[in-house]
Protein backbone atom coordinates (compact mmCIF):
# COMPACT_ATOMS: atom_id res chain seq x y z
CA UNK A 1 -4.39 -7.69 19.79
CA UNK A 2 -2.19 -9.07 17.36
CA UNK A 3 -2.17 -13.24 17.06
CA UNK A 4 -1.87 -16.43 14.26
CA UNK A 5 -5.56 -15.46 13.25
CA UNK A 6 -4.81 -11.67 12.51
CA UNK A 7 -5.51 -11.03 8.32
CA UNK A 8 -3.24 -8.48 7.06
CA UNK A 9 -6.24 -5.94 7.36
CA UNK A 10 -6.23 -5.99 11.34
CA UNK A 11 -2.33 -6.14 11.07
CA UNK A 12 -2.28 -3.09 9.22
CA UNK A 13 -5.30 -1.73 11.50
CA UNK A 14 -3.19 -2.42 14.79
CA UNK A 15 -0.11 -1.44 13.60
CA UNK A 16 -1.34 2.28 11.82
CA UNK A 17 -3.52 2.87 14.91
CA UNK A 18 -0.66 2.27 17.56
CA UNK A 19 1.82 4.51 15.90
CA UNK A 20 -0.90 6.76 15.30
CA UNK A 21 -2.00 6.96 18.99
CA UNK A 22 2.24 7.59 19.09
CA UNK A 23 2.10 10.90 17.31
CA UNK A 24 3.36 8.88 14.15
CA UNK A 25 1.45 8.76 10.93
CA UNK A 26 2.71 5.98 8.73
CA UNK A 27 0.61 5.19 5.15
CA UNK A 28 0.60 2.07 4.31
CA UNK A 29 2.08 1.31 0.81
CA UNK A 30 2.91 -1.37 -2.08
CA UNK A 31 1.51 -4.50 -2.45
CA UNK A 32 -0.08 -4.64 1.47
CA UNK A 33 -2.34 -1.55 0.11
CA UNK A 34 -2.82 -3.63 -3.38
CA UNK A 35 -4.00 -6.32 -1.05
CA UNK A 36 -6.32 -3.89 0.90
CA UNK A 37 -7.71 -2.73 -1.97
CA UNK A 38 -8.71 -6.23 -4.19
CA UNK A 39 -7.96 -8.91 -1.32
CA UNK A 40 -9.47 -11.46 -3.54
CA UNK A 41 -6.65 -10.83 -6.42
CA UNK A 42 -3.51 -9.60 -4.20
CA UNK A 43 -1.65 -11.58 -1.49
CA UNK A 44 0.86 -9.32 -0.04
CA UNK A 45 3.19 -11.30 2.78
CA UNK A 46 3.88 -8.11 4.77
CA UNK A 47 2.73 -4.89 5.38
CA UNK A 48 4.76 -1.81 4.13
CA UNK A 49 4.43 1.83 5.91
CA UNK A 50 6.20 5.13 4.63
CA UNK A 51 6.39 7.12 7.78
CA UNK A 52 5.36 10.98 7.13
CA UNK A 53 5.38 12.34 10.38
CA UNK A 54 7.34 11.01 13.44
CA UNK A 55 8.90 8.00 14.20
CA UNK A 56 12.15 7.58 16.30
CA UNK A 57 11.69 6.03 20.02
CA UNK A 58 8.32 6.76 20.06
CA UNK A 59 7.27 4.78 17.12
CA UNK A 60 9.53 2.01 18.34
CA UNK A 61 7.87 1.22 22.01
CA UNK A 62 4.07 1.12 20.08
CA UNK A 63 5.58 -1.33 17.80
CA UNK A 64 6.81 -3.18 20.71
CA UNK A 65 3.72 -2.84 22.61
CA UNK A 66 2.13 -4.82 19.66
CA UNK A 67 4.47 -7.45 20.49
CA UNK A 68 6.97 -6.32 17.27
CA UNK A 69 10.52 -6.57 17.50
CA UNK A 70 13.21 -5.68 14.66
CA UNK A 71 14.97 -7.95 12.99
CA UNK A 72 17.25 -6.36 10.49
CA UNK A 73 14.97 -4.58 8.04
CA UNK A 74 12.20 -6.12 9.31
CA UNK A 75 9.97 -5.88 12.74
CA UNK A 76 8.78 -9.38 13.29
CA UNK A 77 5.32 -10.51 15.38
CA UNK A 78 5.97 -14.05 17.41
CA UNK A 79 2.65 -15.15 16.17
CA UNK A 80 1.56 -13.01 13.18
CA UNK A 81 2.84 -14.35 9.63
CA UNK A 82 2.88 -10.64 8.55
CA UNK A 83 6.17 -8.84 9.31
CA UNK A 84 6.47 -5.08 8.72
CA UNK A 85 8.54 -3.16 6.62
CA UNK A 86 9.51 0.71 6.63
CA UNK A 87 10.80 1.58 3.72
CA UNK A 88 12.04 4.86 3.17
CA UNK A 89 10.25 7.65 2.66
CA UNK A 90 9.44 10.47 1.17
CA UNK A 91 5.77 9.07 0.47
CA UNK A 92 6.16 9.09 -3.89
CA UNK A 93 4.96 7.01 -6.59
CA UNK A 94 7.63 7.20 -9.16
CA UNK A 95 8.21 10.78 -9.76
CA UNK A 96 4.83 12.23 -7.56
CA UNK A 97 5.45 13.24 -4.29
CA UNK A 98 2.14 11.88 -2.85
CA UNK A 99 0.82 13.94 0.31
CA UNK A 100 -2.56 12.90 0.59
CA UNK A 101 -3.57 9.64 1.51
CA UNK A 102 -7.14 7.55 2.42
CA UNK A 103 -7.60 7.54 6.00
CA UNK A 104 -10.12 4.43 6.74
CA UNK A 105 -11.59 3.98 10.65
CA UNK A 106 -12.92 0.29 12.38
CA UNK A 107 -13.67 0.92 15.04
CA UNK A 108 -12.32 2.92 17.05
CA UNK A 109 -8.97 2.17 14.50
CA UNK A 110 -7.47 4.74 12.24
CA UNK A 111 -5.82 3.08 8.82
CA UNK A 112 -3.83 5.28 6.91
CA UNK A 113 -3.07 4.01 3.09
CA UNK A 114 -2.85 5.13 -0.19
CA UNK A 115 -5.83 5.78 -2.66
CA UNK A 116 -6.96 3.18 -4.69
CA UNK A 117 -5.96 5.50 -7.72
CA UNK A 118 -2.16 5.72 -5.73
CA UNK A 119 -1.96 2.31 -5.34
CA UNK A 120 -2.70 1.26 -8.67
CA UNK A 121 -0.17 3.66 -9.35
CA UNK A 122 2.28 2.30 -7.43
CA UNK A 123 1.64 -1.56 -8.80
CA UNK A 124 1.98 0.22 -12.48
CA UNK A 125 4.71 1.88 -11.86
CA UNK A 126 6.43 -1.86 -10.82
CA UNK A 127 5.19 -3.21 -14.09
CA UNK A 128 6.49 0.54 -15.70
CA UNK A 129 9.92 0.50 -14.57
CA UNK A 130 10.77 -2.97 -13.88
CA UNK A 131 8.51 -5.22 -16.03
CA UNK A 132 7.59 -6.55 -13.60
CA UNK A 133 3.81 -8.32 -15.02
CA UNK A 134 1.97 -9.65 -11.60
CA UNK A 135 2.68 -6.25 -10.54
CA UNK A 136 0.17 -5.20 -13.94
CA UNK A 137 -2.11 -8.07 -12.97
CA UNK A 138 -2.54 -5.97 -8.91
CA UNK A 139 -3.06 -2.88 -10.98
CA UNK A 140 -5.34 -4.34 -13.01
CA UNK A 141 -7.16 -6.19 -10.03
CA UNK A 142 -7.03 -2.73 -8.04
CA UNK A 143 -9.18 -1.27 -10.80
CA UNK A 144 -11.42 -4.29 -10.77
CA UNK A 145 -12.36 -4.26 -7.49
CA UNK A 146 -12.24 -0.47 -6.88
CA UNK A 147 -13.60 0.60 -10.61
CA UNK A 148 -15.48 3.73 -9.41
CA UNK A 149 -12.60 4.92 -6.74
CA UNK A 150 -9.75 4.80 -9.93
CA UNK A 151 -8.77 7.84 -11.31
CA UNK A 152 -7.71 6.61 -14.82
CA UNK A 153 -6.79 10.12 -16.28
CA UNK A 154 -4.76 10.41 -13.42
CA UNK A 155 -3.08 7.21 -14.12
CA UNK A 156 -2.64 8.46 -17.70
CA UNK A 157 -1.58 11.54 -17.37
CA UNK A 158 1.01 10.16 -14.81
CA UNK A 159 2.36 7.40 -17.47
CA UNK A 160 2.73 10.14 -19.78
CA UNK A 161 4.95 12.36 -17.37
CA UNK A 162 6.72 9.29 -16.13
CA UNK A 163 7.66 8.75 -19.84
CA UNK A 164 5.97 4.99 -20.58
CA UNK A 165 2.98 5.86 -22.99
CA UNK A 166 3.33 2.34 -24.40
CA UNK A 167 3.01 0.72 -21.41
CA UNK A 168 0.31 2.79 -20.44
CA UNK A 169 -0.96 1.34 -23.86
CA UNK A 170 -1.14 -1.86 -22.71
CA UNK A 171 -2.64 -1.36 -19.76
CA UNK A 172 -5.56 0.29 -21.20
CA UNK A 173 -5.65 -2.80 -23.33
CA UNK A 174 -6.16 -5.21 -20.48
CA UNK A 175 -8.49 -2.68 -18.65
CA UNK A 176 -10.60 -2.94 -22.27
CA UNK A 177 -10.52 -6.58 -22.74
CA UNK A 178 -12.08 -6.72 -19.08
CA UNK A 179 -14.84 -4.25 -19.82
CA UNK A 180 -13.51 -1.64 -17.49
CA UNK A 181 -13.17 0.93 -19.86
């Protein structure tokens, strides 16, 4: 159940699970899976799912069984503070397609989200294309909090590609300065 007192976590738990148990599998993206990933550093104020499998109707009555109703580009909770956003899909973080995801259980609950090493990614690629410098600061926090679970060749090797080798520069600088390389 879904009330004033539900963190972003269960939100996301709820939510994943119910479309889920819908035939729908939605990943949940952006700064909700920054926030999953190093609560104490990233406050997201809604939870964002890419939808790679289903949707439609069916995807619609779970939401409202949750209690969700749309409201423009949003689907809005009466009590929960965390609305819900679908962005578009396909699943990618800048140029990478992305079609494998962490799938995390409580409970009986099924969360679908992206990697720690994807959503770090997905905060750099904020900071990459957009300047966008709390978005570094999540990436940065997301390899704090997740150091052994962040693929930083990865990350490197998709800075390089994406064609930002001096901000991938700095970035390494700030992961150095906090003794996480």
């Amino acid at each position: 159940m879904i009330d004033a007192a539900s963190t972003l976590v269960d939100v996301a738990f709820a939510v994943c699970d119910a479309l889920a148990g819908a035939g729908v599998t939605a990943v949940m993206s952006g700064g909700s899976a920054a926030t999953f990933y190093a609560p104490d550093a990233c406050q997201s104020d809604d939870v964002d799912f890419i939808i790679t499998f289903g949707g439609g109707p069916a995807a619609v009555d779970a939401l409202e069984r949750l209690g969700y109703l749309r409201r423009g580009d949003y689907y809005e909770h009466p009590t929960s503070r965390f609305p819900l956003e679908f962005p578009s899909g396909p699943l990618m973080v800048g140029e990478d397609l992305i079609g494998a995801w962490a799938t995390e259980r409580r409970g009986s609950q099924v969360l679908h989200v992206l990697t720690a090493t994807d959503s770090c990614r997905d905060r750099l690629a904020q900071f990459l294309f957009w300047n966008d410098f709390s978005a570094l600061e999540q990436a940065l926090a997301i390899c704090r909090a997740q150091r052994a679970h962040v693929d930083l060749e990865l990350v490197r090797a998709w800075c390089i590609r994406e064609r930002q080798p001096e901000k991938h520069g700095l970035f390494v600088e700030r992961l150095r300065r906090m003794g996480l390389t």
